[in-house]
N, C-alpha and C. Protein backbone atom coordinates (compact mmCIF):
# COMPACT_ATOMS: atom_id res chain seq x y z
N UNK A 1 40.52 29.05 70.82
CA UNK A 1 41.17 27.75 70.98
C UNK A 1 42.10 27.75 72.18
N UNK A 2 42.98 28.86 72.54
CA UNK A 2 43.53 29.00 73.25
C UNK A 2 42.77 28.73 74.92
N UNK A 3 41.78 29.96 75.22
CA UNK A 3 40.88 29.41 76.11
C UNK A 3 40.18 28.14 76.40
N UNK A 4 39.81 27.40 75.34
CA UNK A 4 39.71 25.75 75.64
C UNK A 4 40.63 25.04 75.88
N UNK A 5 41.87 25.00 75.42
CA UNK A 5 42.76 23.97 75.58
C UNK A 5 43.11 25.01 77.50
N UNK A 6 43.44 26.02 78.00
CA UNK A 6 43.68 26.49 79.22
C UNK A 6 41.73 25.22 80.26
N UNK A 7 41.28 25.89 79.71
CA UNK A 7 40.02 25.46 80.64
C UNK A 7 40.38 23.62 80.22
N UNK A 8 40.67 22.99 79.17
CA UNK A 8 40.54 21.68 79.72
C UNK A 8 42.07 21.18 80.21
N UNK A 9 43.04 21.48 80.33
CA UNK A 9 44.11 21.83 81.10
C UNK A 9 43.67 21.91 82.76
N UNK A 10 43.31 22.88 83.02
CA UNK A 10 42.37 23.34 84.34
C UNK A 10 41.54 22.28 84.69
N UNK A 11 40.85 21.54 83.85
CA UNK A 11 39.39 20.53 84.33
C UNK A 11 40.51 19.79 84.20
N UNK A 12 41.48 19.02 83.46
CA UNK A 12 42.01 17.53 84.09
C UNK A 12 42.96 17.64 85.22
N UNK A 13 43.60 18.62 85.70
CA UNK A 13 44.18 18.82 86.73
C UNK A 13 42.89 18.67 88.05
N UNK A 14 42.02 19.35 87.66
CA UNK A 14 41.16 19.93 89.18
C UNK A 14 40.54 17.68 88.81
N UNK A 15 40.52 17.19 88.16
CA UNK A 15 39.99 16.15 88.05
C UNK A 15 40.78 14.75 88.68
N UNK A 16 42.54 15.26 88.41
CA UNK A 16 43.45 14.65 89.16
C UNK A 16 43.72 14.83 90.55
N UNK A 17 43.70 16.37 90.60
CA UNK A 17 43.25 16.44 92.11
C UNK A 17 42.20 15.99 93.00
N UNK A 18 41.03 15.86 92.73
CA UNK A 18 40.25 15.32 93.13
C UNK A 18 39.84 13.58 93.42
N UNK A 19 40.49 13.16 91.81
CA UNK A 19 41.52 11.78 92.44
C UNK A 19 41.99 11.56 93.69
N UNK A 20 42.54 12.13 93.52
CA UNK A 20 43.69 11.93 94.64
C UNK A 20 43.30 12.62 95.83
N UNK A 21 42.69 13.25 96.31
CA UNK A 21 41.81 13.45 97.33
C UNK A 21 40.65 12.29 97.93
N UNK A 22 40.11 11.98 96.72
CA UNK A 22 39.37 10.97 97.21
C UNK A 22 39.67 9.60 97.50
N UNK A 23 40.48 9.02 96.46
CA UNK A 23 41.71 8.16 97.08
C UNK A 23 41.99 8.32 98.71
N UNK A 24 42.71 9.16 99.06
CA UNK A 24 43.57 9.29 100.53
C UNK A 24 41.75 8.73 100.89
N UNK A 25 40.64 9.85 100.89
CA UNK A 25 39.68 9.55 101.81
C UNK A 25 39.04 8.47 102.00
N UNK A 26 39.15 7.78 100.96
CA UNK A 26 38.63 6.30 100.82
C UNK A 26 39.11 4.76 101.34
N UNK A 27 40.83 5.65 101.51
CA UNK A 27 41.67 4.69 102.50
C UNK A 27 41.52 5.26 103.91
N UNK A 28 41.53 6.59 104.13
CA UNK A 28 41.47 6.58 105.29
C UNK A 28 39.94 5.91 105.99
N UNK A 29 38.87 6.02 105.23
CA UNK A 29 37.61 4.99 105.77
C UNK A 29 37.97 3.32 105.82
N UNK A 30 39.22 2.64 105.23
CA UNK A 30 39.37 1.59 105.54
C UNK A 30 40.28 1.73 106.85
N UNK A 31 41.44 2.43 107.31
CA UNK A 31 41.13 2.77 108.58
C UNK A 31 40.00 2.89 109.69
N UNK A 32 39.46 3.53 109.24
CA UNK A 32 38.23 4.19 110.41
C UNK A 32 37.54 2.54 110.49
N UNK A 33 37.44 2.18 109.51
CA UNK A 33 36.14 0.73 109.56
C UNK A 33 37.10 -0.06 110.64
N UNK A 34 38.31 -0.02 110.21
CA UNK A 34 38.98 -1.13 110.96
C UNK A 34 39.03 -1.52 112.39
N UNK A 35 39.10 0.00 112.84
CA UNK A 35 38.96 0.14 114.70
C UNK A 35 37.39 -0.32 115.19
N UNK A 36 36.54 -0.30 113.91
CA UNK A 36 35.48 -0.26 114.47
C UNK A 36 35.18 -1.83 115.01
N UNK A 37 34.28 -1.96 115.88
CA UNK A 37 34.30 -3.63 116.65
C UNK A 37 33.44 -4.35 115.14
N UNK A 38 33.76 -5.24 115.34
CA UNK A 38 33.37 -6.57 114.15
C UNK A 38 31.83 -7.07 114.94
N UNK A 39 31.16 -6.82 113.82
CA UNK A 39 29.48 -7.90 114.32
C UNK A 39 29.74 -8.96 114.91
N UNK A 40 30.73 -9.75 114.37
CA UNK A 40 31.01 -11.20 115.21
C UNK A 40 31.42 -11.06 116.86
N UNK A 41 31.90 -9.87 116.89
CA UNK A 41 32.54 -9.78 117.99
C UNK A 41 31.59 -9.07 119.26
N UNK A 42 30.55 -8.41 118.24
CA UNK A 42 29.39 -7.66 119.22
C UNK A 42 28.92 -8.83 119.32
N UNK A 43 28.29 -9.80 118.71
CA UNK A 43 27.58 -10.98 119.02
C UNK A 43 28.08 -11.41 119.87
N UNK A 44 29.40 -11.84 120.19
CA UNK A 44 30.32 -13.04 121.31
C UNK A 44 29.85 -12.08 121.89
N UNK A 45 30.10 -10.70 122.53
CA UNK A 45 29.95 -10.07 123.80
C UNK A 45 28.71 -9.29 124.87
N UNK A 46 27.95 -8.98 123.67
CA UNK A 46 26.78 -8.40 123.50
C UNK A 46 25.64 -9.04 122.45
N UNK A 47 24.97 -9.94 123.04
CA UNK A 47 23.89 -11.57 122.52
C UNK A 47 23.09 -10.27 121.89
N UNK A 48 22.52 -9.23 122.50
CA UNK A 48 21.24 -8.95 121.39
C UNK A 48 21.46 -7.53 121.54
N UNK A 49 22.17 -7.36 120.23
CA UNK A 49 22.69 -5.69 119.65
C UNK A 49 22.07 -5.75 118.41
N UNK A 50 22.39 -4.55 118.08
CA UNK A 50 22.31 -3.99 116.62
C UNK A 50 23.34 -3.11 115.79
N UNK A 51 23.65 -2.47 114.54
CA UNK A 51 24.45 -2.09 114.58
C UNK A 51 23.53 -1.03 113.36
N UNK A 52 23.87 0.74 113.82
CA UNK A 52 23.28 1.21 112.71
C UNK A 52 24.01 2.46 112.36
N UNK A 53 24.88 2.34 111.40
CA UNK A 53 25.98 2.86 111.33
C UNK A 53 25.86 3.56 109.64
N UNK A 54 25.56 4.61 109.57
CA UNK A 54 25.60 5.18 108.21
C UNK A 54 26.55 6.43 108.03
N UNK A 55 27.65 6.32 107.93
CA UNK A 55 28.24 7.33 107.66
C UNK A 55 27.93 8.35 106.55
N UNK A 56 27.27 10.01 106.96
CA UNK A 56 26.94 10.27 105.98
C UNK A 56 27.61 10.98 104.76
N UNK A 57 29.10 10.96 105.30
CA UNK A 57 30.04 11.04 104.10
C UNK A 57 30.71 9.96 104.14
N UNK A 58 32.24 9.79 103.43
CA UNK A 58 32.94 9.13 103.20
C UNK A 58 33.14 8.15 104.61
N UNK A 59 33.67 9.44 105.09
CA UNK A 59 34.44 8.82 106.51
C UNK A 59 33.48 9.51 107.63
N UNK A 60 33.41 9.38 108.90
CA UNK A 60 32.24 9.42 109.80
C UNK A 60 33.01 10.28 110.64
N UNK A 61 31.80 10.96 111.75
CA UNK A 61 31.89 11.60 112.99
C UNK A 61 31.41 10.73 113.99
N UNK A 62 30.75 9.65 113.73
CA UNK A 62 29.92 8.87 114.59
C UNK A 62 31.07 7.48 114.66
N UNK A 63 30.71 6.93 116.01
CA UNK A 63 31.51 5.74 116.05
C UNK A 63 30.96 5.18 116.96
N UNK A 64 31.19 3.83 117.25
CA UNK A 64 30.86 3.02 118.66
C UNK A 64 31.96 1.73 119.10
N UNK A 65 32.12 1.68 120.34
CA UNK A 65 33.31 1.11 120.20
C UNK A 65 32.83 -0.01 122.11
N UNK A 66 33.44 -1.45 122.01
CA UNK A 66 33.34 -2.49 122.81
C UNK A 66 34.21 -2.60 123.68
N UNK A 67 34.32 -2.95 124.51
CA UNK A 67 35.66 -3.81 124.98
C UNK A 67 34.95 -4.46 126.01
N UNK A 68 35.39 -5.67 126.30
CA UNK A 68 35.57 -6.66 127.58
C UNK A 68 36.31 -7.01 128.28
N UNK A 69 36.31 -7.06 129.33
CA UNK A 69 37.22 -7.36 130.55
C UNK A 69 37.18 -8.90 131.18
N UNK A 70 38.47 -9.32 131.85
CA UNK A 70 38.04 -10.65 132.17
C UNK A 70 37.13 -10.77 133.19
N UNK A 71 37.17 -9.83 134.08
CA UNK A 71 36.35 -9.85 135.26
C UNK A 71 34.97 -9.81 135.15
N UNK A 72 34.44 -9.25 133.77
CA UNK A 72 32.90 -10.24 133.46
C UNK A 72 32.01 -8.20 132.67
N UNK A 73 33.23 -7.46 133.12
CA UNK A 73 32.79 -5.70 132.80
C UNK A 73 32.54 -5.92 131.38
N UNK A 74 31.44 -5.25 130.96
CA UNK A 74 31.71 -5.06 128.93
C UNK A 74 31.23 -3.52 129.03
N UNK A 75 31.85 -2.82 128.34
CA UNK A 75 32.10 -1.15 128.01
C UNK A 75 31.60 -1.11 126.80
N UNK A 76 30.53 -0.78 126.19
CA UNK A 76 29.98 0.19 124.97
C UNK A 76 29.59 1.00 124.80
N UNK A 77 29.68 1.72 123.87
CA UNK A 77 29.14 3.17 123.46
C UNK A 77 29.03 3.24 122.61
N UNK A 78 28.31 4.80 122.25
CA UNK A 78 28.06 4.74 120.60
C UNK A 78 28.41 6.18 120.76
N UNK A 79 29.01 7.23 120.02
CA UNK A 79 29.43 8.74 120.01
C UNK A 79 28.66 9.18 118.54
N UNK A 80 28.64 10.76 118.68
CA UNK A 80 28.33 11.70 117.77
C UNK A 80 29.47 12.71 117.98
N UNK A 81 30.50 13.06 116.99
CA UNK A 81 31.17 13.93 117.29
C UNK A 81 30.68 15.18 116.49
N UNK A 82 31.63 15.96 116.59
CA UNK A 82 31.20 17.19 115.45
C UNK A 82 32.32 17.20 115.09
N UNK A 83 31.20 17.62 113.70
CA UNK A 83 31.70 17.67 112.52
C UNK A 83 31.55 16.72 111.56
N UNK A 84 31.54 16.77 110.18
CA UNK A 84 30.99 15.41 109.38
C UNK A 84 32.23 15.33 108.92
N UNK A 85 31.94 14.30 108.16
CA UNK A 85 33.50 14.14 106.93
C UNK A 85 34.55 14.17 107.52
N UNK A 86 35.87 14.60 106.59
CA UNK A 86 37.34 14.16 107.97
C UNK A 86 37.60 15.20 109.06
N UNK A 87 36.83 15.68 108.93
CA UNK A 87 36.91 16.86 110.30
C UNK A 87 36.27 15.75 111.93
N UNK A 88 35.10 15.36 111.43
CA UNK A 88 34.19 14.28 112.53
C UNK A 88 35.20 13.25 112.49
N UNK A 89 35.39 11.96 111.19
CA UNK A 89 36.23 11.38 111.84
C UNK A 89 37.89 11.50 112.47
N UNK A 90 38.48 12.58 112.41
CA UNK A 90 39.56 12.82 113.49
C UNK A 90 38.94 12.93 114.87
N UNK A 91 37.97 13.76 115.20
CA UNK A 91 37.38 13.39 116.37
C UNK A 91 36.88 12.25 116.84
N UNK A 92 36.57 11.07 115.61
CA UNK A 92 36.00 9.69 116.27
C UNK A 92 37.67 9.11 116.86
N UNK A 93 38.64 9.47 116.03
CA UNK A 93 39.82 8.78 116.04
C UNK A 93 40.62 8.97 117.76
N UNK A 94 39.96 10.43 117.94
CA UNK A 94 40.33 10.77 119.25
C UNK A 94 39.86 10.48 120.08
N UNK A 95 38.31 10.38 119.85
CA UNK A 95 37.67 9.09 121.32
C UNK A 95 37.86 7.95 121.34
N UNK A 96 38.17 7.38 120.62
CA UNK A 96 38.38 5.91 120.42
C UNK A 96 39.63 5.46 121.34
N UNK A 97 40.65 6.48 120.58
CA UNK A 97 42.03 6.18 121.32
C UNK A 97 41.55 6.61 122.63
N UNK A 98 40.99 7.63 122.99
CA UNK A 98 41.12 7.81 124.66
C UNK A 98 39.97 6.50 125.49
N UNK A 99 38.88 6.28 124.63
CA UNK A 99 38.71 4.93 125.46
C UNK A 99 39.30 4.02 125.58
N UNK A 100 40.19 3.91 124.86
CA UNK A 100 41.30 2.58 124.71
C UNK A 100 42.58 2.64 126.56
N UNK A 101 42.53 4.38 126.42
CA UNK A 101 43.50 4.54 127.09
C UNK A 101 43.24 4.56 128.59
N UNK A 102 41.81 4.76 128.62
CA UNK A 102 41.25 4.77 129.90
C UNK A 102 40.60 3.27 130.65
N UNK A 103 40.01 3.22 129.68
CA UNK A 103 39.43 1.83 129.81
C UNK A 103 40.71 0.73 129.86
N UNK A 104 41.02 0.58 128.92
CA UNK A 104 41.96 -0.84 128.47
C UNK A 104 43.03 -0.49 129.13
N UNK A 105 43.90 0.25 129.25
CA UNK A 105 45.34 0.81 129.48
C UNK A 105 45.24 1.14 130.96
N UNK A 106 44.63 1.87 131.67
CA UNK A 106 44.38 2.59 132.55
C UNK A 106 43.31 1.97 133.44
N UNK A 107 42.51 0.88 133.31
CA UNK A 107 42.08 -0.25 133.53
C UNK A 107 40.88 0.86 134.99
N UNK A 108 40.57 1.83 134.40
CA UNK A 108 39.48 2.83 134.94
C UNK A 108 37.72 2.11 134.55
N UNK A 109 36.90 1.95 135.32
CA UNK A 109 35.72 1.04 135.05
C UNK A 109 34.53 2.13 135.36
N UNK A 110 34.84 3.10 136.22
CA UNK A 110 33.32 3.98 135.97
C UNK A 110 33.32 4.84 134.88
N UNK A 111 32.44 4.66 134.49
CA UNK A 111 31.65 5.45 133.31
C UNK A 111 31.44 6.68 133.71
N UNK A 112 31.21 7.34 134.75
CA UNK A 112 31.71 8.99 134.49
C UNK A 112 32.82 9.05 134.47
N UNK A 113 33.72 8.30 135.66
CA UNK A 113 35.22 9.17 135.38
C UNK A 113 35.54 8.74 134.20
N UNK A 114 35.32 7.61 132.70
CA UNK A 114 35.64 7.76 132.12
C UNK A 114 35.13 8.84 131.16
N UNK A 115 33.75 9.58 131.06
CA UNK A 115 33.81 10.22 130.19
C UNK A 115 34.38 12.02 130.99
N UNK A 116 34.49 11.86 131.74
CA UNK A 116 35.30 13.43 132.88
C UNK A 116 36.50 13.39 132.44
N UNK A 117 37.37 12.53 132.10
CA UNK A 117 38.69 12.46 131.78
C UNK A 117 39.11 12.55 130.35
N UNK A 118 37.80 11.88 129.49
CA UNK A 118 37.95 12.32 128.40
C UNK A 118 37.54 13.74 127.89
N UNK A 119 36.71 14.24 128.57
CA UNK A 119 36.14 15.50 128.27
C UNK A 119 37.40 16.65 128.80
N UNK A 120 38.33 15.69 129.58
CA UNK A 120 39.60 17.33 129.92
C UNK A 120 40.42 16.80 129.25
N UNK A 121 40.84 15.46 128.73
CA UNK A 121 41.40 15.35 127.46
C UNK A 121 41.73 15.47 126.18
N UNK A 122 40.33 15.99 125.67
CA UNK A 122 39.67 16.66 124.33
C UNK A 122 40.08 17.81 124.54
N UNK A 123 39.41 18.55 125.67
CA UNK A 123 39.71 19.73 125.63
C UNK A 123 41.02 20.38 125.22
N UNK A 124 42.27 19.67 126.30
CA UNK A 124 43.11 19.73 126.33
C UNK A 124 44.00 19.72 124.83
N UNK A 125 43.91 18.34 124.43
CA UNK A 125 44.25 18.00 122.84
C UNK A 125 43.77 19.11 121.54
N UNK A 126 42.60 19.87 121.99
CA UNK A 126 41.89 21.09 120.62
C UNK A 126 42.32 22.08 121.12
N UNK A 127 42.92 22.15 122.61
CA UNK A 127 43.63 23.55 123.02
C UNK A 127 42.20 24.64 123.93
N UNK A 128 41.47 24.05 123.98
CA UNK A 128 40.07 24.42 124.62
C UNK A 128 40.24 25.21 125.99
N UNK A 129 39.99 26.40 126.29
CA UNK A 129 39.73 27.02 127.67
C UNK A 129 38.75 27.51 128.19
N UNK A 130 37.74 27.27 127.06
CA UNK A 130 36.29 27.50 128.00
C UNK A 130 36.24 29.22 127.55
N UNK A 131 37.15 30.05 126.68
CA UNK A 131 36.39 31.07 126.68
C UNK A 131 35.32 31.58 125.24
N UNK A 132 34.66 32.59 125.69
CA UNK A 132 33.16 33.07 125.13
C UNK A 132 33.83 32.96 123.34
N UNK A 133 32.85 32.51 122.65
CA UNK A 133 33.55 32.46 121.22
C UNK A 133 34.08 31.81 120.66
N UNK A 134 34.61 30.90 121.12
CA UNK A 134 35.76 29.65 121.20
C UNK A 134 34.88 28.23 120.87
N UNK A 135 35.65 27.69 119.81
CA UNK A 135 34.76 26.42 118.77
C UNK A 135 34.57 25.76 120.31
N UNK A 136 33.31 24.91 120.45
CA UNK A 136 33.14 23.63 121.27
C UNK A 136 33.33 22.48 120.66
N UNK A 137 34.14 22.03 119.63
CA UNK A 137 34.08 20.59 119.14
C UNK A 137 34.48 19.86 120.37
N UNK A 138 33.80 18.43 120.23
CA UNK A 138 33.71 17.10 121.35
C UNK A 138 32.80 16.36 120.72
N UNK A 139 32.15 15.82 121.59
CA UNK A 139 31.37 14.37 121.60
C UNK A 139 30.41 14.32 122.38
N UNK A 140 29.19 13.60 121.54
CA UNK A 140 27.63 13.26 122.14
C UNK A 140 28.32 12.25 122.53
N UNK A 141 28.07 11.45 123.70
CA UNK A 141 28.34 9.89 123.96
C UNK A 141 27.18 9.48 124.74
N UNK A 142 27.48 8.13 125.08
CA UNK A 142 26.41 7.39 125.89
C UNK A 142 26.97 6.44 126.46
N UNK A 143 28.00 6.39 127.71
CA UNK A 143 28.74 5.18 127.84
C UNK A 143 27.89 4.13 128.65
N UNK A 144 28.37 2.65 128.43
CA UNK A 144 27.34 1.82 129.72
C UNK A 144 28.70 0.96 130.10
N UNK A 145 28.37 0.71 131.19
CA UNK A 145 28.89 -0.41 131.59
C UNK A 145 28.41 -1.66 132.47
N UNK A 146 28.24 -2.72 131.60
CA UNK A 146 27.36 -4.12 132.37
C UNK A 146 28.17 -4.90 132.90
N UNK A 147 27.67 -5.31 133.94
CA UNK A 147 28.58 -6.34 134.90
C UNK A 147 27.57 -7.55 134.28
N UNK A 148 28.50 -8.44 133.68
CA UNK A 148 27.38 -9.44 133.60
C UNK A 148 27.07 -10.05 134.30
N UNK A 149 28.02 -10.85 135.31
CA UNK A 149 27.30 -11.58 136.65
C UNK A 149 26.39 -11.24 137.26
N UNK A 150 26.57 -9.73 137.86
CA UNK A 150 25.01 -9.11 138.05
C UNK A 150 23.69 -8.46 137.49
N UNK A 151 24.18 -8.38 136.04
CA UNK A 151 22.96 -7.84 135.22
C UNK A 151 23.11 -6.51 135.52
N UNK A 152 23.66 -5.98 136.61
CA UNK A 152 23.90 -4.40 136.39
C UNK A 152 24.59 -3.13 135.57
N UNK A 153 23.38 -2.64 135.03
CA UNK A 153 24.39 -1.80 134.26
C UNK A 153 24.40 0.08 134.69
N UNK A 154 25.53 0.63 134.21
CA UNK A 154 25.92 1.77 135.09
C UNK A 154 25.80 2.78 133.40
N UNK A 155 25.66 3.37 133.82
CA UNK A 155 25.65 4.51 132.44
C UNK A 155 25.99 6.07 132.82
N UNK A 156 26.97 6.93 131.81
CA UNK A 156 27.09 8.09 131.82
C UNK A 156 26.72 8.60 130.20
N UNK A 157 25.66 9.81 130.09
CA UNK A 157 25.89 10.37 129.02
C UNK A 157 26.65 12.04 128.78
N UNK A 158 27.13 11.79 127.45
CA UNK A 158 27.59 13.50 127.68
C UNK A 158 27.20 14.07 126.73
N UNK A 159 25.67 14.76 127.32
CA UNK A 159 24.23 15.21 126.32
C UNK A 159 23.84 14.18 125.05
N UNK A 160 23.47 12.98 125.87
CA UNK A 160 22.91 11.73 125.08
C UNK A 160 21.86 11.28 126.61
N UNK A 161 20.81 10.42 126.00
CA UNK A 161 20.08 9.92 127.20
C UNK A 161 20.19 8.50 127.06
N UNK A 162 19.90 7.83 128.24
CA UNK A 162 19.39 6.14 128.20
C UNK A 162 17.90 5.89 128.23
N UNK A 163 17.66 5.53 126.96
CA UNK A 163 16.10 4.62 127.04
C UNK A 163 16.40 3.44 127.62
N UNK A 164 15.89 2.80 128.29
CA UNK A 164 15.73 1.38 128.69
C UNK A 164 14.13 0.81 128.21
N UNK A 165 14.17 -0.39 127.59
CA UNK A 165 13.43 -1.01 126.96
C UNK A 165 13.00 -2.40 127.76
N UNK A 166 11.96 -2.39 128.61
CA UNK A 166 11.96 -4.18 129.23
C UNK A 166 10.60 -4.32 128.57
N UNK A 167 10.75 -5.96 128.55
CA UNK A 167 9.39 -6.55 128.22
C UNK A 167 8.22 -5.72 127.55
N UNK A 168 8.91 -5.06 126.61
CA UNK A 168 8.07 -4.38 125.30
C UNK A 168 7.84 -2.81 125.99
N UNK A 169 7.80 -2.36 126.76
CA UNK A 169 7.99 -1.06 127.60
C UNK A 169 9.10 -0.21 127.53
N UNK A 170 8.80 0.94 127.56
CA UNK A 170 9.76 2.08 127.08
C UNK A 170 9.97 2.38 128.72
């Protein structure tokens, strides 16, 4: 008797804990959703998108993120970070903010130097020096940037590719 009442003692604790673990994680995904751009808002900026977004835990490593400029620039991407679960999204949390900071703040428009600056930024922020052994966490990305007046668009990936799709052609 003694050993049951210890073991279910043990199971409602490990059961409260787990509460409450999943709680925090379940708010922190109403965070994460929040930064993410609104369909309505890909529509106003970007006429024919899609959005395919499955986080395969709670909270994501993957993100994609908009912005527009008045001058006619629109900036999207879509990232793969590493790591799943809240390990990936702290890394979405960290590209996000640095596109914010480069792009929006810093009012920087090429797509390599923005992803060159983020890539010594990351580094920098995980404490990264490039030596043998040493975690590589970062980011798959794919940045573009369309001028809409001219239909031109500029792209950097960092180990992601661009398909381009015209008139039913790969």
């Amino acid at each position: 008797k003694k050993i049951i009442k210890i073991i279910n003692e043990t199971n409602n604790k490990l059961e409260e804990k787990n509460e409450n673990i999943n709680s925090s994680i379940n708010y922190a995904r109403k965070i994460q959703e929040a930064i993410l751009p609104k369909k309505e808002d890909l529509d106003d900026i970007l006429k024919d998108n899609f959005i395919f977004y499955k986080p395969r835990d709670i909270v994501s490593g993957d993100f994609y993120w908009v912005h527009k400029k008045d001058n006619g620039l629109v900036f999207f991407t879509v990232a793969d970070c590493t790591g799943h679960g809240v390990p990936g999204a702290f890394m979405s949390m960290i590209g996000h903010s640095l596109l914010n900071e480069f792009v929006v703040n810093r009012d920087i428009s090429q797509a390599d130097m923005i992803l060159d600056k983020m890539r010594i930024q990351i580094k920098k922020a995980l404490g990264q020096k490039g030596k043998v052994g040493e975690a590589r966490d970062g980011m798959d990305m794919a940045l573009c940037v369309l001028d809409k007046s001219s239909g031109q668009l500029e792209f950097s990936g960092a180990y992601n590719s661009l398909y381009v799709v015209r008139d039913g052609e790969l």
